[in-house]
Structures are given as C-alpha cells and as structure tokens.
N, C-alpha and C. Protein backbone atom coordinates (compact mmCIF):
# COMPACT_ATOMS: atom_id res chain seq x y z
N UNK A 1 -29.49 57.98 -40.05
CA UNK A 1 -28.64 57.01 -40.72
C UNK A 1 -28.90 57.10 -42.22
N UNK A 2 -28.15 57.08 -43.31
CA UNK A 2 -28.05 57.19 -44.60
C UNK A 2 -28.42 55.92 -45.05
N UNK A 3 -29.02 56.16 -46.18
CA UNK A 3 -29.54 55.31 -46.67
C UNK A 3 -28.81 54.47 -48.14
N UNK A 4 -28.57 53.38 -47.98
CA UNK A 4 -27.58 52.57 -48.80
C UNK A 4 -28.34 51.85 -49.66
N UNK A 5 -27.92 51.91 -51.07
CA UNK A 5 -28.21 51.09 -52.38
C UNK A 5 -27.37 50.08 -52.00
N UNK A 6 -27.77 49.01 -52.73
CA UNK A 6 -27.26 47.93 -52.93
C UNK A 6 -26.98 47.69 -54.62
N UNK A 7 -25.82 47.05 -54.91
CA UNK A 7 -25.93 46.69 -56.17
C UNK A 7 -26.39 45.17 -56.61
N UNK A 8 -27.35 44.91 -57.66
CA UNK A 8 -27.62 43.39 -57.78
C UNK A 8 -27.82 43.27 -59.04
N UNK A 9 -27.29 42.05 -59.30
CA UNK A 9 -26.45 41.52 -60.74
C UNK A 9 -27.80 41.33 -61.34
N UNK A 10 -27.93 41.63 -62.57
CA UNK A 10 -29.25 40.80 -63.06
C UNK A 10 -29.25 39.35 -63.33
N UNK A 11 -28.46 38.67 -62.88
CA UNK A 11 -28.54 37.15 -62.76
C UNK A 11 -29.23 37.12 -61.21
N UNK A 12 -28.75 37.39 -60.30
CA UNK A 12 -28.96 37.72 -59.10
C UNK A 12 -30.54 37.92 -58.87
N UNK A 13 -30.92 39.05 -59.67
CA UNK A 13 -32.19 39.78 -59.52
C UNK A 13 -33.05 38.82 -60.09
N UNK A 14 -32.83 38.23 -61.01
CA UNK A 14 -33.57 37.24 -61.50
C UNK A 14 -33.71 35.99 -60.43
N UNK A 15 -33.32 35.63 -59.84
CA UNK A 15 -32.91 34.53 -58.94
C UNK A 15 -33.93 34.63 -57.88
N UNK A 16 -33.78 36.38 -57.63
CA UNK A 16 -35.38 36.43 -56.63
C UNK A 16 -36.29 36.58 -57.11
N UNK A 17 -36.33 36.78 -58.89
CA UNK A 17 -38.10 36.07 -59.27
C UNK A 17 -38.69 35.12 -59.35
N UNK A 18 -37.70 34.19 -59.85
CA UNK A 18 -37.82 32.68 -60.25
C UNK A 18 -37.73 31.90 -58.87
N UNK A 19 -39.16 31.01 -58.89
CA UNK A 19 -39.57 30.07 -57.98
C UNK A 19 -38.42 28.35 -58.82
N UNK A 20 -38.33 27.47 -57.75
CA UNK A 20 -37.75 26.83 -57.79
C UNK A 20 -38.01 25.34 -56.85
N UNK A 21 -37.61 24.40 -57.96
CA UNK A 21 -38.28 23.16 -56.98
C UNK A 21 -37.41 22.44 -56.33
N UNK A 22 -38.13 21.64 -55.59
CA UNK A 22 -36.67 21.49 -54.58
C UNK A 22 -36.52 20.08 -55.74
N UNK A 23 -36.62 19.49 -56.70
CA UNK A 23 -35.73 18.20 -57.32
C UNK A 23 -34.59 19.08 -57.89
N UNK A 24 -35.20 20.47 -58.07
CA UNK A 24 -33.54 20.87 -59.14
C UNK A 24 -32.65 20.81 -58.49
N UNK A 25 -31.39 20.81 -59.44
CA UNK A 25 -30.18 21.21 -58.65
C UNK A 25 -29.60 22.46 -58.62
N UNK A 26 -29.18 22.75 -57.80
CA UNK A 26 -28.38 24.37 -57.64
C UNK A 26 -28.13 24.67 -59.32
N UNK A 27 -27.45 23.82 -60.38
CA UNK A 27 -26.80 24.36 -61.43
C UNK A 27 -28.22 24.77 -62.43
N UNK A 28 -28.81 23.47 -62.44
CA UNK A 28 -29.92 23.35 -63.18
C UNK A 28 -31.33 24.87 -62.57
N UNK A 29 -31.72 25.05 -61.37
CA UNK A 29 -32.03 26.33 -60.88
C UNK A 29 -31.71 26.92 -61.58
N UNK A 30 -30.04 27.65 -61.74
CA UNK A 30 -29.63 28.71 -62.10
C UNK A 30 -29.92 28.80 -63.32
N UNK A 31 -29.75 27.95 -64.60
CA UNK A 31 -29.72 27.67 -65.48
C UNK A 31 -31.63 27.91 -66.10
N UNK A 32 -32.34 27.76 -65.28
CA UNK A 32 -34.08 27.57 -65.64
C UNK A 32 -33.99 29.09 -64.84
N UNK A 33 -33.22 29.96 -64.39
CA UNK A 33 -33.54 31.51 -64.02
C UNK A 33 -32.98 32.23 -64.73
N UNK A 34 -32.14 32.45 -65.47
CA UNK A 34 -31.67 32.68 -66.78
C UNK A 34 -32.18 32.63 -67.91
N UNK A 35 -32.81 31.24 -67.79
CA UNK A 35 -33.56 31.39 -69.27
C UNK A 35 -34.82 31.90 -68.81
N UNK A 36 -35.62 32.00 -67.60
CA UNK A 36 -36.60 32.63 -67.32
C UNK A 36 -36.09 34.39 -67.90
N UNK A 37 -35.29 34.93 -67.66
CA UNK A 37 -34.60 36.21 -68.42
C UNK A 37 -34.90 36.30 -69.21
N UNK A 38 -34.43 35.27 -69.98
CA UNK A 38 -34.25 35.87 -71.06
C UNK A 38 -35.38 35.84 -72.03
N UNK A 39 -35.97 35.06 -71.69
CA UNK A 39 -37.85 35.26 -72.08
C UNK A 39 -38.46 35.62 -71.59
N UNK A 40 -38.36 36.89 -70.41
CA UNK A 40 -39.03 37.99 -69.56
C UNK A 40 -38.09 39.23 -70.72
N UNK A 41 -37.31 39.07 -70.96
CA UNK A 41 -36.73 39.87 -71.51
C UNK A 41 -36.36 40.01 -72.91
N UNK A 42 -36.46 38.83 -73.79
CA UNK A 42 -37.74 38.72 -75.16
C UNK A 42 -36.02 38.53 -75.94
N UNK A 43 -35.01 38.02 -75.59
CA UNK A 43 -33.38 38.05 -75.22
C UNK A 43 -33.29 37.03 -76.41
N UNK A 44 -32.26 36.62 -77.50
CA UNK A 44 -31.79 35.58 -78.57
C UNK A 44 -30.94 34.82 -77.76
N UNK A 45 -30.09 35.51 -77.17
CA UNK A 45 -28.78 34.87 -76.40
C UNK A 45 -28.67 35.68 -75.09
N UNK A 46 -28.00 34.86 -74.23
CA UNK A 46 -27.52 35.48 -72.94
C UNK A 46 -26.52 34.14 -72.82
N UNK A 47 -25.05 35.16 -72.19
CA UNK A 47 -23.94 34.56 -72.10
C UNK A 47 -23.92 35.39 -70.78
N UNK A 48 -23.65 34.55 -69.59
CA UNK A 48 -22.96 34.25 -67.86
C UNK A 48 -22.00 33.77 -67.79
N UNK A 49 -21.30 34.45 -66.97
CA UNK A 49 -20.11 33.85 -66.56
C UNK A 49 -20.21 34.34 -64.72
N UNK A 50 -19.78 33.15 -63.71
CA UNK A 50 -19.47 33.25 -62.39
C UNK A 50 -18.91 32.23 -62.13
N UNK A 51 -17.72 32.33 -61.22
CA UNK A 51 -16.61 31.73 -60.23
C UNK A 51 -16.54 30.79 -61.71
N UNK A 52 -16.07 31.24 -63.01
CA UNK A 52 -15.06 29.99 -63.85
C UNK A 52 -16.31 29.72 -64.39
N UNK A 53 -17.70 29.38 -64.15
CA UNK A 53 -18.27 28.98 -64.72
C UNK A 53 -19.06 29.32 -66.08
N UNK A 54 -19.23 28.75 -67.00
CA UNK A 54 -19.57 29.95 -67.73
C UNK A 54 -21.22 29.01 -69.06
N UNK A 55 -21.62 30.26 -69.16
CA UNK A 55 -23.29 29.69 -69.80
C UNK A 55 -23.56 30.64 -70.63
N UNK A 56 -23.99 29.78 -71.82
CA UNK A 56 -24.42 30.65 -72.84
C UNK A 56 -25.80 29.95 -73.61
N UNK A 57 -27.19 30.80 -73.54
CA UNK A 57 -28.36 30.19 -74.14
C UNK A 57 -28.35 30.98 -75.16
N UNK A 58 -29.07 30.16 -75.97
CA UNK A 58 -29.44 31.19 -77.24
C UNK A 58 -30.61 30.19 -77.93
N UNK A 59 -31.58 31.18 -77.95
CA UNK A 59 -33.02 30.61 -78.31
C UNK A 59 -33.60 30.57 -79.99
N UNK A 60 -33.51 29.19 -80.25
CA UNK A 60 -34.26 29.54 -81.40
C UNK A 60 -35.54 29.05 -81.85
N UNK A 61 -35.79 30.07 -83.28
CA UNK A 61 -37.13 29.91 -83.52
C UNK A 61 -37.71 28.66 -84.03
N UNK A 62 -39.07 28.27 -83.17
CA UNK A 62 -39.64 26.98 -83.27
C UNK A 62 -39.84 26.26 -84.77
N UNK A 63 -39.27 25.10 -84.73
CA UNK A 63 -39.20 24.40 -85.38
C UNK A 63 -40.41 24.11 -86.73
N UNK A 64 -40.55 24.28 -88.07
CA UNK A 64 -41.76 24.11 -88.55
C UNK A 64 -41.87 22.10 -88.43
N UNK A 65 -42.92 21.44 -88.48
CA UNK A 65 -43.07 20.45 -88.25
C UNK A 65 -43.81 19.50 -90.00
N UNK A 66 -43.70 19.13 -90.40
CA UNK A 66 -44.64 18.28 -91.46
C UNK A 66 -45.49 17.70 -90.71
N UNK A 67 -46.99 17.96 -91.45
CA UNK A 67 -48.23 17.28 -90.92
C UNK A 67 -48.56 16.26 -91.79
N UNK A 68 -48.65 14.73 -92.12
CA UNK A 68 -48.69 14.40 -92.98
C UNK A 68 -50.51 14.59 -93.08
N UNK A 69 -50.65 14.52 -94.40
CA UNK A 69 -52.31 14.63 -94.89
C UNK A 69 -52.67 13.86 -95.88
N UNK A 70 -54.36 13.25 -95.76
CA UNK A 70 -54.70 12.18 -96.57
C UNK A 70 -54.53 12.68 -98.20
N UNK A 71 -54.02 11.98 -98.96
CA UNK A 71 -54.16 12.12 -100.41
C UNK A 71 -54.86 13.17 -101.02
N UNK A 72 -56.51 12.33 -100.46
CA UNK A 72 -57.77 13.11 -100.95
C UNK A 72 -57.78 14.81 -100.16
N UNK A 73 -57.37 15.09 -99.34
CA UNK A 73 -57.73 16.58 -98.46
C UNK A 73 -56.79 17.41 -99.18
N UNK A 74 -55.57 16.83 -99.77
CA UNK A 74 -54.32 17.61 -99.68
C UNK A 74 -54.81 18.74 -100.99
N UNK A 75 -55.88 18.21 -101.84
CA UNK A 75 -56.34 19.05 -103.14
C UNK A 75 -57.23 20.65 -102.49
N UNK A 76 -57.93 19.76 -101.44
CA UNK A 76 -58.94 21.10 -100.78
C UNK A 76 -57.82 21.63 -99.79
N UNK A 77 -57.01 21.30 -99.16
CA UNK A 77 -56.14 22.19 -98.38
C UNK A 77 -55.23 23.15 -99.45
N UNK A 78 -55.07 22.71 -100.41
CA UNK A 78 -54.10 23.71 -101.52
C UNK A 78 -55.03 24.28 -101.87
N UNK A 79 -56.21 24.24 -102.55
CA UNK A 79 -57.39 25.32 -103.07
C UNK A 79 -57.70 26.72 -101.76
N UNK A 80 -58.07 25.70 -100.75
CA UNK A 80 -58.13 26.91 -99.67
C UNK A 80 -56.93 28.00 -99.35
N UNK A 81 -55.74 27.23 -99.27
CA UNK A 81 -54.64 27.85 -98.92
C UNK A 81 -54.46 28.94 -100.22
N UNK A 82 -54.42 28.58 -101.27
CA UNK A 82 -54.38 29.91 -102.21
C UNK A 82 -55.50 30.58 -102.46
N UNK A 83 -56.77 30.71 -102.23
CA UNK A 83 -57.82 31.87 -102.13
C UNK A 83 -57.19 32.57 -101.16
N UNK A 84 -57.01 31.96 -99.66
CA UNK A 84 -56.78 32.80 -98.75
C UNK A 84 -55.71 33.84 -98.87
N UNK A 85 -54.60 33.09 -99.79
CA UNK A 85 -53.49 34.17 -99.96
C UNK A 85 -53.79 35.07 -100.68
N UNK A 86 -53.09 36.48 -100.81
CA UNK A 86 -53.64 37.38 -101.56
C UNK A 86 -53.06 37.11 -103.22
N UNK A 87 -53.81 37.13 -104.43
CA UNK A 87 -52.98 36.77 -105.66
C UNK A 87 -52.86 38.22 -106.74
N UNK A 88 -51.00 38.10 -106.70
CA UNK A 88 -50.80 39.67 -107.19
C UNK A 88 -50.09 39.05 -108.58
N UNK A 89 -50.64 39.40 -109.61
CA UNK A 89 -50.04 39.08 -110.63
C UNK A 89 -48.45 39.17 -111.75
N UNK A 90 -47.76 40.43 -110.72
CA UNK A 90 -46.23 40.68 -110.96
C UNK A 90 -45.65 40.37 -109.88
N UNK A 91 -44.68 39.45 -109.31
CA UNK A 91 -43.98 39.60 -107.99
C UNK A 91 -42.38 39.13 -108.15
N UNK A 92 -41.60 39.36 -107.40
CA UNK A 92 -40.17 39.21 -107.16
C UNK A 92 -40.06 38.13 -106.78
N UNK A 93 -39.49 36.80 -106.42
CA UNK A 93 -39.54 35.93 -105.71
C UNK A 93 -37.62 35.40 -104.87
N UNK A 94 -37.57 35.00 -104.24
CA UNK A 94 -36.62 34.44 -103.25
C UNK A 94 -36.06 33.58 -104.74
N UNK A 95 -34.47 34.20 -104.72
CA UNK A 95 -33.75 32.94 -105.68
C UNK A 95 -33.06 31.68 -105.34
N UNK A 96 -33.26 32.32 -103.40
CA UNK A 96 -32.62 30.77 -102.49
C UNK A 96 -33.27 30.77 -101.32
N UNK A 97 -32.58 29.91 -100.05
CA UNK A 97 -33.20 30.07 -99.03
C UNK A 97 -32.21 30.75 -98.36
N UNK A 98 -32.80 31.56 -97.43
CA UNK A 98 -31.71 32.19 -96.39
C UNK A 98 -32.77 33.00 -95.47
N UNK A 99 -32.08 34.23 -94.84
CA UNK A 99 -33.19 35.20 -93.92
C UNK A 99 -32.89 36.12 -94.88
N UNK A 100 -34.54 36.95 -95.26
CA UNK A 100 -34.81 38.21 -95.75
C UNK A 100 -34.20 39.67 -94.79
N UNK A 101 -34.13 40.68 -95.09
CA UNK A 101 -33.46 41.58 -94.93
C UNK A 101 -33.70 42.39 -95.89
N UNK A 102 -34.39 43.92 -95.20
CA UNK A 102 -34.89 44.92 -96.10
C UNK A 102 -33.69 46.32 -96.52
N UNK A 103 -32.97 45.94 -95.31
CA UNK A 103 -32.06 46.96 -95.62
C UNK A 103 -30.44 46.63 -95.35
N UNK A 104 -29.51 47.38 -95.32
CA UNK A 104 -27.95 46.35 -95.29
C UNK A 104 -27.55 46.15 -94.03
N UNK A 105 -28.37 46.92 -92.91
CA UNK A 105 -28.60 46.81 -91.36
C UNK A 105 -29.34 46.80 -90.72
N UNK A 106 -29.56 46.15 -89.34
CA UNK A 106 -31.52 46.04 -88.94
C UNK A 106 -31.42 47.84 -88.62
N UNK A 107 -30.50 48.82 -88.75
CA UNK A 107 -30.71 50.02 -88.08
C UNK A 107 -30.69 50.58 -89.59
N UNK A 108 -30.34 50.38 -90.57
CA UNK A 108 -30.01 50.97 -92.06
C UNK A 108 -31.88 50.79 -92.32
N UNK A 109 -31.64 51.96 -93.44
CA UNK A 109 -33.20 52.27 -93.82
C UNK A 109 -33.31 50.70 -95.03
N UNK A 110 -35.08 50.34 -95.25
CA UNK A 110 -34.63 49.48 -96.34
C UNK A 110 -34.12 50.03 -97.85
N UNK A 111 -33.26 48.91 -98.67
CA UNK A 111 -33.24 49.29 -99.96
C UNK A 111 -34.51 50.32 -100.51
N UNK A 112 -35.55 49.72 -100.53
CA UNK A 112 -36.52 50.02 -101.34
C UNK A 112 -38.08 50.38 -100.23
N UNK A 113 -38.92 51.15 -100.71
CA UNK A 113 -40.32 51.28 -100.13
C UNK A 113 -41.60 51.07 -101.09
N UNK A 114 -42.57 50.64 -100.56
CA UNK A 114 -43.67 50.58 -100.64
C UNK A 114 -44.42 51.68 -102.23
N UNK A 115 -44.67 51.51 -103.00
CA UNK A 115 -44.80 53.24 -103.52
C UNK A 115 -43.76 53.54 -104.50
N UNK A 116 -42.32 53.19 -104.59
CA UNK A 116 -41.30 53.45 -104.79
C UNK A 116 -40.72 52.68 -106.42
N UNK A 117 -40.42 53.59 -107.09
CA UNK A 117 -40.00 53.26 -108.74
C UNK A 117 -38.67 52.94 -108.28
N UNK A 118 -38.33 51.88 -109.10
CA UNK A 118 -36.93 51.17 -109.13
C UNK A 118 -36.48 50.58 -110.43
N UNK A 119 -35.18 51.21 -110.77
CA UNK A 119 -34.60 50.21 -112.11
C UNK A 119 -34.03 49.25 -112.06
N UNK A 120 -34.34 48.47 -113.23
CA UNK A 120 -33.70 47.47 -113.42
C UNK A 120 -32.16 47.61 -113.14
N UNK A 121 -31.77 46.28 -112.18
CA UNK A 121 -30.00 46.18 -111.82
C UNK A 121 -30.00 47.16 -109.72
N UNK A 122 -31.17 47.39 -109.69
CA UNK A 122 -31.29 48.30 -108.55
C UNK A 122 -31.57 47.18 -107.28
N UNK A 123 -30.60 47.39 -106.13
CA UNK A 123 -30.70 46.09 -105.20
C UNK A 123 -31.91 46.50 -104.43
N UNK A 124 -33.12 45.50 -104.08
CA UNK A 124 -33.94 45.49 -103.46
C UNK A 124 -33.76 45.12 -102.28
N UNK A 125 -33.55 44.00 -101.35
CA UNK A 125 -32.92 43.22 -100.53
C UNK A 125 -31.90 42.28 -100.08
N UNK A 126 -31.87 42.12 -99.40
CA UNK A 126 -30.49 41.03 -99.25
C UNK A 126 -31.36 39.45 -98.65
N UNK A 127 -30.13 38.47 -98.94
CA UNK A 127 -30.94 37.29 -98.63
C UNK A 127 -29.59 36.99 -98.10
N UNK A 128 -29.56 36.40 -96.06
CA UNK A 128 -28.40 36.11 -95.60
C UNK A 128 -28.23 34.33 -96.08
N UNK A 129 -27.54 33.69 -96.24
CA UNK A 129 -27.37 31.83 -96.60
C UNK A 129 -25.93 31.60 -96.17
N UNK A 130 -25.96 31.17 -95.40
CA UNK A 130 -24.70 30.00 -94.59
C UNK A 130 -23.29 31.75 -94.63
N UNK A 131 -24.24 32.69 -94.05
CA UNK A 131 -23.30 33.87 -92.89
C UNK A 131 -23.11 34.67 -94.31
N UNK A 132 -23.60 34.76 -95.38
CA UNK A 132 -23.06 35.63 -96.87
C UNK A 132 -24.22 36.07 -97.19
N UNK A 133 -24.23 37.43 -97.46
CA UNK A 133 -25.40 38.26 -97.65
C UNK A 133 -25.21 38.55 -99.25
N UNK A 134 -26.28 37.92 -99.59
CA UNK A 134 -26.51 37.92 -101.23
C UNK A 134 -27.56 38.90 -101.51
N UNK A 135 -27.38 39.84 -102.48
CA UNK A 135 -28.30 41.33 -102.99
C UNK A 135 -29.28 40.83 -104.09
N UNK A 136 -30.31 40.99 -103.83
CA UNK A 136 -31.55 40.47 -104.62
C UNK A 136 -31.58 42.25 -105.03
N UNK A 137 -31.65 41.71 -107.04
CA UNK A 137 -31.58 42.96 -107.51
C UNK A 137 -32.97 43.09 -108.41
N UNK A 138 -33.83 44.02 -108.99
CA UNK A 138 -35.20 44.32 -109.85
C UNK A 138 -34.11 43.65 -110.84
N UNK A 139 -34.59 42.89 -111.82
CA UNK A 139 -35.01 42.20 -113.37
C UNK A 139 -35.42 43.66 -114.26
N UNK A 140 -36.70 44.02 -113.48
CA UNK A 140 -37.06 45.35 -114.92
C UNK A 140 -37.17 46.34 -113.72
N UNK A 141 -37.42 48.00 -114.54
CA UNK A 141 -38.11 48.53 -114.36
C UNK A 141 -39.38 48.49 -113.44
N UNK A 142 -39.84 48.71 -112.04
CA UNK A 142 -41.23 48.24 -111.86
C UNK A 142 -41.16 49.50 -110.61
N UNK A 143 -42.58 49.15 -109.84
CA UNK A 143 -42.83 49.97 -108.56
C UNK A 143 -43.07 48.91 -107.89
N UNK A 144 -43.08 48.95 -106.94
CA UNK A 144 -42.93 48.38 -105.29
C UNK A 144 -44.39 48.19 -104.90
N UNK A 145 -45.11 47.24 -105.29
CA UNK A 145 -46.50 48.07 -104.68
C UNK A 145 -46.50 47.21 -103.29
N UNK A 146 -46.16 46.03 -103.27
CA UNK A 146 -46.15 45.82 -101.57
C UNK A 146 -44.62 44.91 -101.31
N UNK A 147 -44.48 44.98 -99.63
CA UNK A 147 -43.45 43.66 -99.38
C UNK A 147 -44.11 43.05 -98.73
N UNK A 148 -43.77 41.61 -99.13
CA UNK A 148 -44.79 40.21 -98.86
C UNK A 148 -44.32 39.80 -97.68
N UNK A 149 -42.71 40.51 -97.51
CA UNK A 149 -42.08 38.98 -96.27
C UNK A 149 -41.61 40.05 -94.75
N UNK A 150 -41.46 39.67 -94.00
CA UNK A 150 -41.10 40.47 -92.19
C UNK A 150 -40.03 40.39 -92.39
N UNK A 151 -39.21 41.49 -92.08
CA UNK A 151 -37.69 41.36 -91.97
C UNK A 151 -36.98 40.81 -91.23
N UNK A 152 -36.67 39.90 -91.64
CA UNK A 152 -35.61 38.85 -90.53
C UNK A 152 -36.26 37.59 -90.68
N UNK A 153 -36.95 37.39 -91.50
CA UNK A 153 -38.27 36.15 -92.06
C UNK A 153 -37.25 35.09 -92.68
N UNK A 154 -37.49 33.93 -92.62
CA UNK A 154 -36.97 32.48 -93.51
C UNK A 154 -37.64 32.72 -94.73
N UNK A 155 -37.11 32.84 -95.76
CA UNK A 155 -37.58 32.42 -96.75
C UNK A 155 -36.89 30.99 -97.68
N UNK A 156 -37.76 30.57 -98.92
CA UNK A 156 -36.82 29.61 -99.44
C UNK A 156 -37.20 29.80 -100.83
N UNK A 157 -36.38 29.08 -101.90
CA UNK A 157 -37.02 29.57 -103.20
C UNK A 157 -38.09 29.10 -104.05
N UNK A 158 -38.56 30.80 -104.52
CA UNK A 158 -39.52 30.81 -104.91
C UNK A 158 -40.90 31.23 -104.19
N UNK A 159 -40.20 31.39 -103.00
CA UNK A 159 -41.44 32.51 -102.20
C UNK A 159 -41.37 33.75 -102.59
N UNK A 160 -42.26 34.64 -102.22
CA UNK A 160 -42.75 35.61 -102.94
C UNK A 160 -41.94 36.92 -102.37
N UNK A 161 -41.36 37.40 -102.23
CA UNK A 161 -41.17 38.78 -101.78
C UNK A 161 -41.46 40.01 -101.93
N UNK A 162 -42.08 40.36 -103.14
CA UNK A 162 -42.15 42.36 -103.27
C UNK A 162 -43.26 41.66 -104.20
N UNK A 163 -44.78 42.32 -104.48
CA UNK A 163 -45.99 42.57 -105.20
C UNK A 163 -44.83 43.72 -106.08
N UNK A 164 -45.05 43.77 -107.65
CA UNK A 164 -44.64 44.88 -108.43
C UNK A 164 -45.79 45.02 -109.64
N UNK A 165 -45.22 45.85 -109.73
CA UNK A 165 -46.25 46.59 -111.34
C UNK A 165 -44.43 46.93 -112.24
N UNK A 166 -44.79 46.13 -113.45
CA UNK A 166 -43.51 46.64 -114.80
C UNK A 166 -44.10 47.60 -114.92
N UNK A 167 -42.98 48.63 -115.37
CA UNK A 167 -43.02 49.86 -115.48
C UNK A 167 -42.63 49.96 -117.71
C-alpha cells in the first residue's frame, strides 16, 4: 500500500502543539495558538483567515515604563549612568524621534561604515517619523569611527548615533 502525505495548515500544525485549558473557548484557544506561532516563530504580525473569519496579531515592542526615583539618588543614578556609557567626544546625534535605519532597505547595504570618510551634505541614515523617512546628512567632513544605535532602534532627539572624528 502507498504511502500518503497529508497536507497541514500551519494554523492546524500549531493547534497540535499548543496545550489548552478547558475554561478557554474554542475562539480564544485558537487565538492563544497563533500567537503561540508566532512567538515560536519570532513573527511581528500574522494575519488568518478561516470559514469568514478573520485574525490579525501583530506584536509590539515592550513598552518603556518611568520608574519614579528619590530626589537625592537621581544625582548618583545620572553619574553612574554616564561613566558606564562610553564618552566619544565628536558624535552625530538624532534631530527627531522616529526608528533608525542604516540603509534605504533592511536588504540595501548601509549608507555609511564603520572606518569610512564622508562629506559634508553626504546622507548617513534615515530616521522613519509618522511613515516618512527623513535622511540624516554629515554637517562636516568626518570618519565614521563607530554606530551607536541597532538598526530598527527608537531613537529620540538628541541621542547619539555615529562616534566621528572632523576631518
């Protein structure tokens, strides 16, 4: 007798990983095996659709929180917090807030590298703000000696982005 594949949906397949309690409900199940996906599968969004029904998650990144702090600590928490950072005496900084972006696509090489002489008017990065990708350009002449921020990072202004040396 020949031996038969079966085809199974990855909603499906997921359905036989995910344990389930009996208070859920059928929708709510489906809904907590899906998002089990999509964080087995490291996923921003996942959009389902079956019989009309239709689901779309999309995960975002955790919330920063304010800690409030006594008066007196808040002097030794700022002293500590800047030793620990590294202090480079030329740097580029964020002229707004938006997401950093090294190059004009996450698959495009970045503007600029590490090492790398750049003139003044020469676009370094892009900064995305409310869906409009704004070109952060060198001021002078300088080299690149480091990038401060992860691509795809929040920044806001006046954070630091590129360590430089004027040229």
């Amino acid at each position: 007798m020949p031996k038969t594949t079966k085809k199974v949906s990855a909603a499906k397949a997921v359905k036989q990983h995910v344990k389930t309690t009996e208070k859920d409900t059928p929708a709510l199940s489906e809904v907590k095996q899906i998002y089990k996906f999509m964080q087995d599968n490291n996923l921003g969004t996942v959009d389902y659709e079956e019989s009309g029904t239709r689901i779309r998650l999309v995960r975002m990144p955790p919330a920063q929180v304010a800690v409030p702090v006594a008066a007196g600590a808040s002097a030794s928490l700022e002293q500590e917090e800047t030793s620990a950072r590294p202090q480079y005496s030329q740097t580029i900084k964020s002229p707004l807030m938006g997401i950093f972006f090294r190059g004009s696509s996450p698959s495009a090489p970045p503007f600029v590298k590490e090492g790398e002489k750049v003139k003044a008017g020469t676009p370094i990065c892009l900064i995305e703000a409310m869906k409009v990708f704004n070109e952060v350009k060198a001021s002078n002449d300088c080299v690149i000696k480091k990038v401060l921020v992860e691509n795809g990072q929040p920044v806001k202004p006046g954070d630091l982005l590129f360590a430089i040396e004027k040229i």
